[in-house]
C-alpha atoms as a PDB file:
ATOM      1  CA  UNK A   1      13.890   6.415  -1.787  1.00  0.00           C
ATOM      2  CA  UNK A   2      16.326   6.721  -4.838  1.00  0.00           C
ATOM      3  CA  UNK A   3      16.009   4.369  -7.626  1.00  0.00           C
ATOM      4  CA  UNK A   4      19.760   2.687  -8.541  1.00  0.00           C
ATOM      5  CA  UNK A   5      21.433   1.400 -11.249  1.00  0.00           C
ATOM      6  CA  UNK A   6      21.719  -1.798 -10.529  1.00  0.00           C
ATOM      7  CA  UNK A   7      21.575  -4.157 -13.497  1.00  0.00           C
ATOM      8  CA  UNK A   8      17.556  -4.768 -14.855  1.00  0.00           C
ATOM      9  CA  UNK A   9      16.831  -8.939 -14.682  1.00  0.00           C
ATOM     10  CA  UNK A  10      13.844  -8.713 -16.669  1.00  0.00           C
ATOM     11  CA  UNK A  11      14.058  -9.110 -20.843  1.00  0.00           C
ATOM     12  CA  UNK A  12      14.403  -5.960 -22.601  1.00  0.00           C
ATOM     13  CA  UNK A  13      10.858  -5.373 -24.052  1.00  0.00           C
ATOM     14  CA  UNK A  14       9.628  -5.664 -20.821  1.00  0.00           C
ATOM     15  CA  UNK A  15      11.872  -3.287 -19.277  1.00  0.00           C
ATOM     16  CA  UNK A  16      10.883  -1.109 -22.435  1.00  0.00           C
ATOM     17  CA  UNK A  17       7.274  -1.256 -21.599  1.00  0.00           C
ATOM     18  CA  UNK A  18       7.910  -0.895 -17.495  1.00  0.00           C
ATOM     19  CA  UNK A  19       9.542   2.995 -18.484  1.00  0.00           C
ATOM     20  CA  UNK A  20       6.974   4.247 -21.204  1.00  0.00           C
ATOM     21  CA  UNK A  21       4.403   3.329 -18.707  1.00  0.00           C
ATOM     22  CA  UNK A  22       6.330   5.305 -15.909  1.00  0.00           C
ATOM     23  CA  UNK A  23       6.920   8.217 -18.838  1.00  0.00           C
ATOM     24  CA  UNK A  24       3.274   8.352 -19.126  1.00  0.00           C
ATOM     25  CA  UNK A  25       2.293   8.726 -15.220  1.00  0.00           C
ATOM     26  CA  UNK A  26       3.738  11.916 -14.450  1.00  0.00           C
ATOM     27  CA  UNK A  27       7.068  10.665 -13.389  1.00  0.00           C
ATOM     28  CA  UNK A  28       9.081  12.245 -10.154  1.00  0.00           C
ATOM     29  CA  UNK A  29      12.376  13.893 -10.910  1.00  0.00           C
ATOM     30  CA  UNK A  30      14.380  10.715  -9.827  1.00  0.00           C
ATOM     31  CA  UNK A  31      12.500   8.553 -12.335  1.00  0.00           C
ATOM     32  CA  UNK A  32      13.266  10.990 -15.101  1.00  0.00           C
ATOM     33  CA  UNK A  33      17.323  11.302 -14.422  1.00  0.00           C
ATOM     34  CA  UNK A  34      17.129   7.324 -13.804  1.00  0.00           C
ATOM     35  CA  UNK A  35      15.368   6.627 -17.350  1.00  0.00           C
ATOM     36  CA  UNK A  36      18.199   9.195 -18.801  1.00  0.00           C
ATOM     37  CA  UNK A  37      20.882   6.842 -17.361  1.00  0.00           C
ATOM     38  CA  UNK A  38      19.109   3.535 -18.646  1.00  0.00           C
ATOM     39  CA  UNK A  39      17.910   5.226 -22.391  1.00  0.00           C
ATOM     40  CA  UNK A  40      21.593   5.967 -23.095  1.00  0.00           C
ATOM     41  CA  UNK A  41      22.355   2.436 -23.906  1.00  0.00           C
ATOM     42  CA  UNK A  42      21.445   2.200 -27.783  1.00  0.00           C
ATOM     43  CA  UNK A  43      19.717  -1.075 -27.515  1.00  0.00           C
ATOM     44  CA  UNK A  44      17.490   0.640 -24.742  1.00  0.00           C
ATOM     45  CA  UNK A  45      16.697   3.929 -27.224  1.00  0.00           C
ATOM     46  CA  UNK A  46      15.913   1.289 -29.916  1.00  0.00           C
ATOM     47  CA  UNK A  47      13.589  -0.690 -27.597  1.00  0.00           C
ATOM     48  CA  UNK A  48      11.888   2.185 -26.496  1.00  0.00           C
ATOM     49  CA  UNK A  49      11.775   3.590 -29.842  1.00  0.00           C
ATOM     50  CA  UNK A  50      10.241   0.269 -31.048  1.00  0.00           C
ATOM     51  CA  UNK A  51       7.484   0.253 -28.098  1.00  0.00           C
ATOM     52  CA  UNK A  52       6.692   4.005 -29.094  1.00  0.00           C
ATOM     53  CA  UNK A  53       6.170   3.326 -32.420  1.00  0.00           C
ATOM     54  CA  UNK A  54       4.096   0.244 -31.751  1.00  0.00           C
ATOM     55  CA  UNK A  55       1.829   2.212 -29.205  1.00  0.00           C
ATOM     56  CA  UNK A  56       1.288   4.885 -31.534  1.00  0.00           C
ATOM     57  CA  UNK A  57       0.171   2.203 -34.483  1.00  0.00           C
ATOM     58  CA  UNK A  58      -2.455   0.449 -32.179  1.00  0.00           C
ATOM     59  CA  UNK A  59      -4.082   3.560 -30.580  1.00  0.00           C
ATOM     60  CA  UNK A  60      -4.783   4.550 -34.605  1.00  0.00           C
ATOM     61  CA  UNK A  61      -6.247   1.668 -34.417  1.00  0.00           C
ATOM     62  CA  UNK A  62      -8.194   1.800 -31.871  1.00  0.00           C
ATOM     63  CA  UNK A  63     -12.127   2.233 -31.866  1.00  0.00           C
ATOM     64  CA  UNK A  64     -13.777   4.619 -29.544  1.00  0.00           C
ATOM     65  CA  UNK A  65     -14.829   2.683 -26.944  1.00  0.00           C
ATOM     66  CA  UNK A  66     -13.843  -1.459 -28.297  1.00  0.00           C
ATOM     67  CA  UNK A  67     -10.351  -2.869 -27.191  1.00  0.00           C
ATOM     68  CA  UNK A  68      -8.327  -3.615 -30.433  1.00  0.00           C
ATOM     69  CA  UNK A  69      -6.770  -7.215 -31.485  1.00  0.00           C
ATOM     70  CA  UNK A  70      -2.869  -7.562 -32.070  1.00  0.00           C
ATOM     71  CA  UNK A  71      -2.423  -5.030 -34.795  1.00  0.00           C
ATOM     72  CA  UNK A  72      -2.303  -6.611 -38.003  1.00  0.00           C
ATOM     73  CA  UNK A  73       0.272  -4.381 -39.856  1.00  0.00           C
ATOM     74  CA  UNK A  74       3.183  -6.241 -40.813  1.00  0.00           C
ATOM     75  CA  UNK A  75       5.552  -5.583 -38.114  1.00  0.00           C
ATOM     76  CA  UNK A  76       8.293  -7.701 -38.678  1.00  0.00           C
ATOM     77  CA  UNK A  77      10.955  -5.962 -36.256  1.00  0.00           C
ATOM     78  CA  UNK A  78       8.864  -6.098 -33.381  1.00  0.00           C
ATOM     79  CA  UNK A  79       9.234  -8.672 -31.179  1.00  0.00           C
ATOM     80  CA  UNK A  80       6.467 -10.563 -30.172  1.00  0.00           C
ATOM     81  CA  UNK A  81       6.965  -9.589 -26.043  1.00  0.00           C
ATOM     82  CA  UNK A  82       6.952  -6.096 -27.022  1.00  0.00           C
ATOM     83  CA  UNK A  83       3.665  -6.243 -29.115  1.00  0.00           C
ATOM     84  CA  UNK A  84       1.948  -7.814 -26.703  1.00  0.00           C
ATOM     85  CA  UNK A  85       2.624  -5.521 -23.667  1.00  0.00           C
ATOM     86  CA  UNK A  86       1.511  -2.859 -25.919  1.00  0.00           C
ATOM     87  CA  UNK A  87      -1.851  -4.414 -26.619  1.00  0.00           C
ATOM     88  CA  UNK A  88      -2.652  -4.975 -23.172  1.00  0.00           C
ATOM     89  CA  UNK A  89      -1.525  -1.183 -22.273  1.00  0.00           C
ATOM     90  CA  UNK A  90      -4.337   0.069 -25.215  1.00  0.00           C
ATOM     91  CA  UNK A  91      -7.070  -2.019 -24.135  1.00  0.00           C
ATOM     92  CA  UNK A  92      -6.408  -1.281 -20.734  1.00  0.00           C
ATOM     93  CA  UNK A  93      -6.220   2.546 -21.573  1.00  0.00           C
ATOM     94  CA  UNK A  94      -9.229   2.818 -23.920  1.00  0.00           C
ATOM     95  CA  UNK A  95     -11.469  -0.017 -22.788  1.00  0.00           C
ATOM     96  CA  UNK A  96     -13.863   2.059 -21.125  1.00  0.00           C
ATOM     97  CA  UNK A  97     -13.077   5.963 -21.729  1.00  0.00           C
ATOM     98  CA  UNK A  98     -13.072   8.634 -19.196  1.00  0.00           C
ATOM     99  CA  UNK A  99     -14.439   5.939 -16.333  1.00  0.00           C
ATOM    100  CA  UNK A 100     -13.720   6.748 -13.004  1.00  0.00           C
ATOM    101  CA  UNK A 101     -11.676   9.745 -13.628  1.00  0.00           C
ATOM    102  CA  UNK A 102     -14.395  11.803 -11.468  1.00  0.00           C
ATOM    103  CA  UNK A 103     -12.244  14.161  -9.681  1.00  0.00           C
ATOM    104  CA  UNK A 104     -12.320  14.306  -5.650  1.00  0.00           C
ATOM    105  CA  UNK A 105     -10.530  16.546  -3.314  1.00  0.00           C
ATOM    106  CA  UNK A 106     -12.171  15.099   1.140  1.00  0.00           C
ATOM    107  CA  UNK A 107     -10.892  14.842   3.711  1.00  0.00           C
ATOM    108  CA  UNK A 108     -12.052  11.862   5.851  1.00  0.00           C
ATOM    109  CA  UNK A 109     -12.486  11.108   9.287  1.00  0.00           C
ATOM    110  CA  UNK A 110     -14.129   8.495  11.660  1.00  0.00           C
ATOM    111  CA  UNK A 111     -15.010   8.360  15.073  1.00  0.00           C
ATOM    112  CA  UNK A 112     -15.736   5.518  17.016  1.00  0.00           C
ATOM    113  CA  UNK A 113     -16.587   3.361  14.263  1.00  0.00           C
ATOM    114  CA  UNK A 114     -15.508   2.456  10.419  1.00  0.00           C
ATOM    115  CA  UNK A 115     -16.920   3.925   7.888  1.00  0.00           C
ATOM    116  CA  UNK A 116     -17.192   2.404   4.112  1.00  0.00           C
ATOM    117  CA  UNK A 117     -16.998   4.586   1.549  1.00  0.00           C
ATOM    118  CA  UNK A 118     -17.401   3.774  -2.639  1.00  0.00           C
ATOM    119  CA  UNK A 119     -14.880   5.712  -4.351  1.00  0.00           C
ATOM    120  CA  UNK A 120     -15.399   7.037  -7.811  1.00  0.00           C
ATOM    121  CA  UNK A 121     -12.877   5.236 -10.102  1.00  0.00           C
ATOM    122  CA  UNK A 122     -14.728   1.967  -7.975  1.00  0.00           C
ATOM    123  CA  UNK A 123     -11.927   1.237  -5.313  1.00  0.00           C
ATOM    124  CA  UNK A 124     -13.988   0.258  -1.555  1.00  0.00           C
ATOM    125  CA  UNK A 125     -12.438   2.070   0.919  1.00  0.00           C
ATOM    126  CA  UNK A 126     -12.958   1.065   4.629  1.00  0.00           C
ATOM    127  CA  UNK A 127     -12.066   3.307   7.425  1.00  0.00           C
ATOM    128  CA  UNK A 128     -11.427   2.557  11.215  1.00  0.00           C
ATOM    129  CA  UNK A 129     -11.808   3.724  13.850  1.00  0.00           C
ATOM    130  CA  UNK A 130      -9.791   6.836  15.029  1.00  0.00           C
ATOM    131  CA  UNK A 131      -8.719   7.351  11.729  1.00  0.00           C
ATOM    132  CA  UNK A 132      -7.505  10.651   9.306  1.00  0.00           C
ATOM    133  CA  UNK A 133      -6.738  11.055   6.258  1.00  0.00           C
ATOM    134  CA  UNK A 134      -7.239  13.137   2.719  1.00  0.00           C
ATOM    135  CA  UNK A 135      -8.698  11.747  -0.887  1.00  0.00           C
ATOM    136  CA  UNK A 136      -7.028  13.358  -4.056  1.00  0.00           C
ATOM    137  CA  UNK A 137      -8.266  11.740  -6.883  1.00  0.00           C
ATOM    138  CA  UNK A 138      -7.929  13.030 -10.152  1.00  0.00           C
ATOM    139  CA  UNK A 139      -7.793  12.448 -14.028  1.00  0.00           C
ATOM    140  CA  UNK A 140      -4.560  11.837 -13.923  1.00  0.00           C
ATOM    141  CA  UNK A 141      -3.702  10.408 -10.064  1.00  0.00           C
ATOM    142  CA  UNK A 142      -5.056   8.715  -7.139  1.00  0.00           C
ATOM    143  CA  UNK A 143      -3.892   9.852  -3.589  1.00  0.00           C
ATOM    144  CA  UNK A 144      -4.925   9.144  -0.368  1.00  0.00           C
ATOM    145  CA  UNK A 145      -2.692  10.732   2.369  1.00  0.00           C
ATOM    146  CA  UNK A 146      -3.348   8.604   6.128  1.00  0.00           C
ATOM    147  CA  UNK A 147      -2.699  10.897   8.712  1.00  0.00           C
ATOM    148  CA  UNK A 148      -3.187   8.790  11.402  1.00  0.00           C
ATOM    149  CA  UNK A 149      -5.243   5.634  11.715  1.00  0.00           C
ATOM    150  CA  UNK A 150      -5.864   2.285   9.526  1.00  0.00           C
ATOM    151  CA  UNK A 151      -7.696   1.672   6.435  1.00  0.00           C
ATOM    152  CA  UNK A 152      -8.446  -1.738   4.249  1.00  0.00           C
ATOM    153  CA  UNK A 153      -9.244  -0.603   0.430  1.00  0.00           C
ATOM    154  CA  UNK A 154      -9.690  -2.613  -2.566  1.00  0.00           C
ATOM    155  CA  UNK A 155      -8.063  -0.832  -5.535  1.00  0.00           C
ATOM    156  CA  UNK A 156     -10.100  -0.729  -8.769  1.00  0.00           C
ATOM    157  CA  UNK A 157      -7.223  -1.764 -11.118  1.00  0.00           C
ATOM    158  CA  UNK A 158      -5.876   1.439 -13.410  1.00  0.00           C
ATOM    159  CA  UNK A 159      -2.632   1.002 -15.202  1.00  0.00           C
ATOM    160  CA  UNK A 160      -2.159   4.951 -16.431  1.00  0.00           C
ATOM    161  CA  UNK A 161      -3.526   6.087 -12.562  1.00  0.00           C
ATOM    162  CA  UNK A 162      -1.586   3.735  -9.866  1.00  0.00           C
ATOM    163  CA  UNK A 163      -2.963   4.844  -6.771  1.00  0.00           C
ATOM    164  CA  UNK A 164      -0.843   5.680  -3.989  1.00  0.00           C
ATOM    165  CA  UNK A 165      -1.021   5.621  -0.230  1.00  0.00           C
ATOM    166  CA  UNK A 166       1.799   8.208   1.766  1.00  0.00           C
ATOM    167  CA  UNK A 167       2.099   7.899   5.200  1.00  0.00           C
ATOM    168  CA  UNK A 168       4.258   9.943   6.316  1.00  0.00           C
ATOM    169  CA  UNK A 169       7.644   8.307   6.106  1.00  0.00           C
ATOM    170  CA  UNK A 170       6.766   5.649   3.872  1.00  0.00           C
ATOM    171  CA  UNK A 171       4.502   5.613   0.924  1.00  0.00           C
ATOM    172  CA  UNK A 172       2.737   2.531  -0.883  1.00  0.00           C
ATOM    173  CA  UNK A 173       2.312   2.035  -4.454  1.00  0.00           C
ATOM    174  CA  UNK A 174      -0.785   0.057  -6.260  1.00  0.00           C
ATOM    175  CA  UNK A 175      -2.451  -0.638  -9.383  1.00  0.00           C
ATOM    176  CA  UNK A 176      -5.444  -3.237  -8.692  1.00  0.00           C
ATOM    177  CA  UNK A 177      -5.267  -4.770  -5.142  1.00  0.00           C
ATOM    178  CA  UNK A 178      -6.577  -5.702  -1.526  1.00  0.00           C
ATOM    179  CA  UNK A 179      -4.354  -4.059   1.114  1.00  0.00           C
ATOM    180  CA  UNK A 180      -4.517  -2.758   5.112  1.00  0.00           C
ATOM    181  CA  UNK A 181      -2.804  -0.407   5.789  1.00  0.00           C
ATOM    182  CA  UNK A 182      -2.091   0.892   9.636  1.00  0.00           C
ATOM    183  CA  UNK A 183      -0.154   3.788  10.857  1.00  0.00           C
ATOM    184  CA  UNK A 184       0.172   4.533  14.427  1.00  0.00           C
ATOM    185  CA  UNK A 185       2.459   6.493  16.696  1.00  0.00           C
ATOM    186  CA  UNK A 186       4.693   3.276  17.132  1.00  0.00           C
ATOM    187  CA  UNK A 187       4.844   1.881  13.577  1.00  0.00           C
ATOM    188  CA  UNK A 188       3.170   1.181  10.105  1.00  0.00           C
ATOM    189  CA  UNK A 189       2.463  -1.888   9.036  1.00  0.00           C
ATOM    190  CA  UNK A 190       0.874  -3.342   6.082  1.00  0.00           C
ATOM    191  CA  UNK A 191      -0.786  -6.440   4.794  1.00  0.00           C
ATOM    192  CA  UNK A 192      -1.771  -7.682   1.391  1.00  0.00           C
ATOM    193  CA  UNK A 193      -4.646  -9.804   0.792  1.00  0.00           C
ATOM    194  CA  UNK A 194      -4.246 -10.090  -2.933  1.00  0.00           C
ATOM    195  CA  UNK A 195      -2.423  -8.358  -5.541  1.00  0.00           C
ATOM    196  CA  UNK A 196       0.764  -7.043  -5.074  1.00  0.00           C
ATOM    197  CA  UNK A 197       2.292  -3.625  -3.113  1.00  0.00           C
ATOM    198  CA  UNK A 198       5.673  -1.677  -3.818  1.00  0.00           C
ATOM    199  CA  UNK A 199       6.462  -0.381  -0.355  1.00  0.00           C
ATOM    200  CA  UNK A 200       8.700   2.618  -0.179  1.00  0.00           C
ATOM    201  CA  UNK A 201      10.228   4.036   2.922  1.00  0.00           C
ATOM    202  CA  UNK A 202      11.881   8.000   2.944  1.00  0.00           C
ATOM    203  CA  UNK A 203      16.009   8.792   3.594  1.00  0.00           C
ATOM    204  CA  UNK A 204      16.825   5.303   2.585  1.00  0.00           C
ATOM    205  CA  UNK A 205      18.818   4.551  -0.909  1.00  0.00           C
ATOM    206  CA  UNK A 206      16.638   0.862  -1.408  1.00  0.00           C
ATOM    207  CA  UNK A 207      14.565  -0.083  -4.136  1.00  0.00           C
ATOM    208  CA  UNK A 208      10.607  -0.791  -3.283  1.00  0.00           C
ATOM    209  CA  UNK A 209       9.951  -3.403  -1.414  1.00  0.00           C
ATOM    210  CA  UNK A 210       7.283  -5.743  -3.624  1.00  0.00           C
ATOM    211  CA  UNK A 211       5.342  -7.574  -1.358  1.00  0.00           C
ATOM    212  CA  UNK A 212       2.718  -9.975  -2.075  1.00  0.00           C
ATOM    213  CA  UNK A 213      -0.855 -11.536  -1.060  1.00  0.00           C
ATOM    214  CA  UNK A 214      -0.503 -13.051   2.351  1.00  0.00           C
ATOM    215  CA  UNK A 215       2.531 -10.790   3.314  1.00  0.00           C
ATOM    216  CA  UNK A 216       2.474  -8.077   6.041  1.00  0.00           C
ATOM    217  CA  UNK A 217       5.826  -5.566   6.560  1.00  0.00           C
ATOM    218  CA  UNK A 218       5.597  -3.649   9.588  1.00  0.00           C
ATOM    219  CA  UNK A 219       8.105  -0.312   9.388  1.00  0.00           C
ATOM    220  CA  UNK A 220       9.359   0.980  12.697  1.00  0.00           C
ATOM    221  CA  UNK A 221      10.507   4.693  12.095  1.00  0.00           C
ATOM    222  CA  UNK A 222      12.456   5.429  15.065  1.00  0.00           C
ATOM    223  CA  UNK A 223      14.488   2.104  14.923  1.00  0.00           C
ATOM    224  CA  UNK A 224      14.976   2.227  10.819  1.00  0.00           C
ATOM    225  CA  UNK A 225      13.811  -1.433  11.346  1.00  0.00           C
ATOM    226  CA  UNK A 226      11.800  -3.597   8.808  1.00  0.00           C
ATOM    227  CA  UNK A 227      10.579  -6.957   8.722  1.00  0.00           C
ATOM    228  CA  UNK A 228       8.268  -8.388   6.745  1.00  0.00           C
ATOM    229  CA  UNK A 229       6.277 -11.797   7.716  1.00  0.00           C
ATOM    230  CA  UNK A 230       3.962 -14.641   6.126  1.00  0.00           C
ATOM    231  CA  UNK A 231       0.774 -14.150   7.499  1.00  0.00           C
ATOM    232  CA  UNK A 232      -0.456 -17.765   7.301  1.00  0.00           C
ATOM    233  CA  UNK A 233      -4.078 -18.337   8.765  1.00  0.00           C
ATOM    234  CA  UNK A 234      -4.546 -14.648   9.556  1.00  0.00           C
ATOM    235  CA  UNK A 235      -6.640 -12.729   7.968  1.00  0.00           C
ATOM    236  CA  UNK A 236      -6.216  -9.561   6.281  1.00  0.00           C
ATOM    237  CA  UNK A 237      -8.191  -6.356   7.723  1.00  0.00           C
ATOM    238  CA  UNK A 238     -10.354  -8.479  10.145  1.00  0.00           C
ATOM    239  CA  UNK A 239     -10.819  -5.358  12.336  1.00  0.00           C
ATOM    240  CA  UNK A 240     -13.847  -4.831   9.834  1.00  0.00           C
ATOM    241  CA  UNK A 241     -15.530  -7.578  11.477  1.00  0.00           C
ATOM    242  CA  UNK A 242     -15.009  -6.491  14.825  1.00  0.00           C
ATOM    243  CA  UNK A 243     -11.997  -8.480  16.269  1.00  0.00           C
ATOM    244  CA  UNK A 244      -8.693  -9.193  15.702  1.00  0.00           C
ATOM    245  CA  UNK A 245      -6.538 -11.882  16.187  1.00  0.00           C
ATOM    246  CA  UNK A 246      -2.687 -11.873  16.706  1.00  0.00           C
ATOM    247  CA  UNK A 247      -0.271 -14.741  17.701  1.00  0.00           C
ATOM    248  CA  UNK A 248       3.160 -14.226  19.628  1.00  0.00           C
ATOM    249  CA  UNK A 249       2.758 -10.255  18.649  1.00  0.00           C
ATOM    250  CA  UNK A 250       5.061  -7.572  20.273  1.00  0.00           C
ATOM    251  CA  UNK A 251       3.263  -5.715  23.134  1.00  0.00           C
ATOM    252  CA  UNK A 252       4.089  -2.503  21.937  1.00  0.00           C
ATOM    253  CA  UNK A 253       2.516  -3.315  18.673  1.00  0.00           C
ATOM    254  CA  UNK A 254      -0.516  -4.609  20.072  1.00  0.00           C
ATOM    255  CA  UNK A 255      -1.283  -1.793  21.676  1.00  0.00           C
ATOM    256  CA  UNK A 256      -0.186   0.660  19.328  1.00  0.00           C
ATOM    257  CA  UNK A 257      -3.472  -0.831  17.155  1.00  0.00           C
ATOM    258  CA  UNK A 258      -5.248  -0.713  20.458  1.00  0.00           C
ATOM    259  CA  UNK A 259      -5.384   2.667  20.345  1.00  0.00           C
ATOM    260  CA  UNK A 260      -7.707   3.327  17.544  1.00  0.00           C
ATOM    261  CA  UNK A 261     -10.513   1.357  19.484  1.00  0.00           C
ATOM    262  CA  UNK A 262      -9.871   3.021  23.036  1.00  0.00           C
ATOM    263  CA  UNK A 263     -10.666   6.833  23.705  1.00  0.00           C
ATOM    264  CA  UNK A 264      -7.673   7.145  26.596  1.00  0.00           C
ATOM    265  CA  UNK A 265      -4.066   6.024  25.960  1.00  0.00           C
ATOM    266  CA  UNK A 266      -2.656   2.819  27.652  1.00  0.00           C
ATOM    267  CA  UNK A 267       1.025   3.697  28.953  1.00  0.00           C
ATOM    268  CA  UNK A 268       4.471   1.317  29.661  1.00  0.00           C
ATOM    269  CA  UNK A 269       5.446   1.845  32.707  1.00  0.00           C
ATOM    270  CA  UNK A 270       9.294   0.569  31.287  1.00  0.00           C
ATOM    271  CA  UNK A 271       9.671   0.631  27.258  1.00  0.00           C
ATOM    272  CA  UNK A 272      11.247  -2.607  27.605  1.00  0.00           C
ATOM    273  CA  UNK A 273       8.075  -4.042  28.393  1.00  0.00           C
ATOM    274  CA  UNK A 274       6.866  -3.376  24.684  1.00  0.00           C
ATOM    275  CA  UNK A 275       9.040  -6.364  23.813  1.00  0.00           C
ATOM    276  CA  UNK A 276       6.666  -9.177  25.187  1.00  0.00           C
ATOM    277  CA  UNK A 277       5.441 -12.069  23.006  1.00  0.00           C
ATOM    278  CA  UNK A 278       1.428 -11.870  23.778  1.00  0.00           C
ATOM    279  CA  UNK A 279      -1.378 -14.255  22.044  1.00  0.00           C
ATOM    280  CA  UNK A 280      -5.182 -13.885  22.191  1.00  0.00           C
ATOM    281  CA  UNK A 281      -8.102 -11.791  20.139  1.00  0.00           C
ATOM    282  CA  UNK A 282      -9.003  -8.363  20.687  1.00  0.00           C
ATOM    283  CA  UNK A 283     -12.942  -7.192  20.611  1.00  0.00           C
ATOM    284  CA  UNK A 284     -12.478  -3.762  18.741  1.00  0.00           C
ATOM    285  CA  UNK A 285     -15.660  -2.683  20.859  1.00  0.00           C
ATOM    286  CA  UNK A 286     -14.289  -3.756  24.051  1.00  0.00           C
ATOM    287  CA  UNK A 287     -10.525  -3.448  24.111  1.00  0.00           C
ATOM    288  CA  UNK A 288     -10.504  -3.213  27.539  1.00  0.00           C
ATOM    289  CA  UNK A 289     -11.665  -7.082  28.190  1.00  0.00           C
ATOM    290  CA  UNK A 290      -8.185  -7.789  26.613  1.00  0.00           C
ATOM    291  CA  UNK A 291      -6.294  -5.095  29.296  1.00  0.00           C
ATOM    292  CA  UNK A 292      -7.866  -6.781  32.176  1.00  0.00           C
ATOM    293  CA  UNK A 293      -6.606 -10.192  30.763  1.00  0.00           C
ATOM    294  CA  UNK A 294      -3.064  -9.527  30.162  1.00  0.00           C
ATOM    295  CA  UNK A 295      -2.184 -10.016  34.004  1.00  0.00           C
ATOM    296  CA  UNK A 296      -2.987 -13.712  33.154  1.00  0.00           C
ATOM    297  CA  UNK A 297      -0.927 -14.009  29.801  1.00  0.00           C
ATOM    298  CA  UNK A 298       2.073 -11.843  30.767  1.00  0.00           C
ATOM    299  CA  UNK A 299       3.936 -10.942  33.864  1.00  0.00           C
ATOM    300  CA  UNK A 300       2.381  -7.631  34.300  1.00  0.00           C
ATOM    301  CA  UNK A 301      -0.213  -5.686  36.248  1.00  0.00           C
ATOM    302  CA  UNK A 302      -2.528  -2.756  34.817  1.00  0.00           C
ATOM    303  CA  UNK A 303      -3.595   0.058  36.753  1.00  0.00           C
ATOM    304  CA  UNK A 304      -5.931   2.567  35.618  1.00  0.00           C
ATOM    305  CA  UNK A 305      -6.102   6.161  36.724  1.00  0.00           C
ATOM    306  CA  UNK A 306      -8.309   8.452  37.304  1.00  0.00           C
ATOM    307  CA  UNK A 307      -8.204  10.293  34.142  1.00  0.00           C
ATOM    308  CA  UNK A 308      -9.377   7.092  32.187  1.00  0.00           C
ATOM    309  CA  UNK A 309      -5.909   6.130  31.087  1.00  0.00           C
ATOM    310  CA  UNK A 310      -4.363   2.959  31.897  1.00  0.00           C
ATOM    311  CA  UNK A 311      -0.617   1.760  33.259  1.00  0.00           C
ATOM    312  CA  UNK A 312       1.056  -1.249  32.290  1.00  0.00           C
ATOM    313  CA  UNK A 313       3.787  -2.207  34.961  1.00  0.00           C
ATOM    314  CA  UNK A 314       5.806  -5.190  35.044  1.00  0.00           C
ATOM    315  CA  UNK A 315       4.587  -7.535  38.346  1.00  0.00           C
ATOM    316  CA  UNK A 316       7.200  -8.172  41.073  1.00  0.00           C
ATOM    317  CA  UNK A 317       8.277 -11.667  41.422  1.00  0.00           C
END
């Protein structure tokens, strides 16, 4: 994902404040060339120079561990935006000093059942079933790297430490949020409860996708296809309660989540099958209750072999 130059919508001090926040989180090479290209404009050097300046006057006046008021300086040049994205920044920063900066370096695995786990800046992490992946938390990041499964966290809200979720050929970027977040063999998908999530996907020259509370995208690697939804009644990372419930869902995606609940694969007998429309609710600790019921929804049979895995055939008419 490349960032572009496309024109910036949003009012100057805000854009002003968007970069020295991105300046001050370690930025990636392509953020650095693309705040080049935008800090050549002179009213862009002179908005940034104002929001530096401005920064650096509050954080002298800053107590060790109180959030400071507007400055009261006279500051007649700075415009009122500007001032107060910089007040928010400091309190934000120096509210509550050195808190959850607790370094961790885990990996983290379930079995057959989610775990919960409290991280250290005070994010809740749940883990299903089936599911890899690797904590990197540090002073100055948050990681988590899914291998292979789903998780649900709730993001403790740090503006100088986004935290940020790669799986493999997309990555997701947060600062204080509810999302799930599921990567199988098939596709990734994610849903936001509340907040809102910059999706990026790899090889592609498109800005983030933002998406917001009661969205899900679902990212199919192998087609290059993405679609995002409303998620209307459903609820987000239900799976922690023990069931899930999907309306007019893509067989192949269905059972691409299936997977983290059942110890043998279920195979297509034809790909094309993956394409039916299926309702119902899945019991995450019987997902086979919902294999023995498809015959009835769908015009398919299952067969299952001797190994433990099961075939999905389309039924002669």
């Amino acid at each position: 994902m490349s960032l572009t130059d496309e024109i910036d919508p949003r009012p100057l001090d805000d854009q002003a404040a968007s970069w020295f926040t991105r300046n001050r989180n370690t930025p990636t090479r392509e953020e650095r060339k693309a705040f080049v290209r935008w800090v050549r404009h002179p009213e862009h050097a002179r908005a940034y120079r104002q929001f530096e300046q401005l920064w650096a006057d509050l954080a002298a006046l800053q107590q060790a561990t109180q959030p400071v008021p507007a400055p009261l300086r006279r500051t007649p040049r700075w415009r009122p935006a500007l001032a107060a994205a910089a007040a928010v920044l400091c309190m934000l920063l120096v509210g509550n000093p050195g808190s959850g900066s607790t370094p961790i370096s885990e990996d983290v695995a379930a079995g057959s059942t989610l775990r919960n786990v409290r991280l250290p800046d005070g994010s809740h992490l749940f883990v299903n079933a089936r599911t890899r992946l690797h904590l990197d938390f540090t002073a100055e990041r948050r990681l988590i790297r899914l291998d292979h499964g789903q998780l649900y966290i709730d993001v403790a809200p740090d503006k100088e430490r986004p935290l940020f979720v790669d799986a493999g050929s997309a990555r997701v970027r947060v600062v204080g949020t509810g999302f799930d977040l599921r990567r199988g063999a098939r596709e990734l998908t994610l849903s936001v409860a509340h907040g809102r999530v910059a999706f990026e996907t790899s090889g592609e020259n498109l800005a983030p996708l933002l998406v917001d509370a009661g969205q899900r995208v679902t990212y199919e690697p192998a087609r290059g296809s993405l679609l995002r939804q409303n998620l209307g009644e459903h609820r987000v990372g239900d799976w922690r309660e023990g069931h899930v419930s999907f309306r007019n869902r893509e067989l192949g995606s269905l059972l691409d989540e299936l997977s983290l609940y059942r110890q043998q694969p279920v195979l297509l007998a034809d790909p094309s099958l993956a394409r039916y429309k299926v309702s119902g609710n899945l019991d995450v600790h019987d997902p086979d209750a919902l294999l023995n019921a498809l015959p009835a929804l769908l015009p398919v049979k299952t067969t299952l072999l001797g190994d433990g895995r099961l075939r999905i055939e389309a039924r002669a008419h």
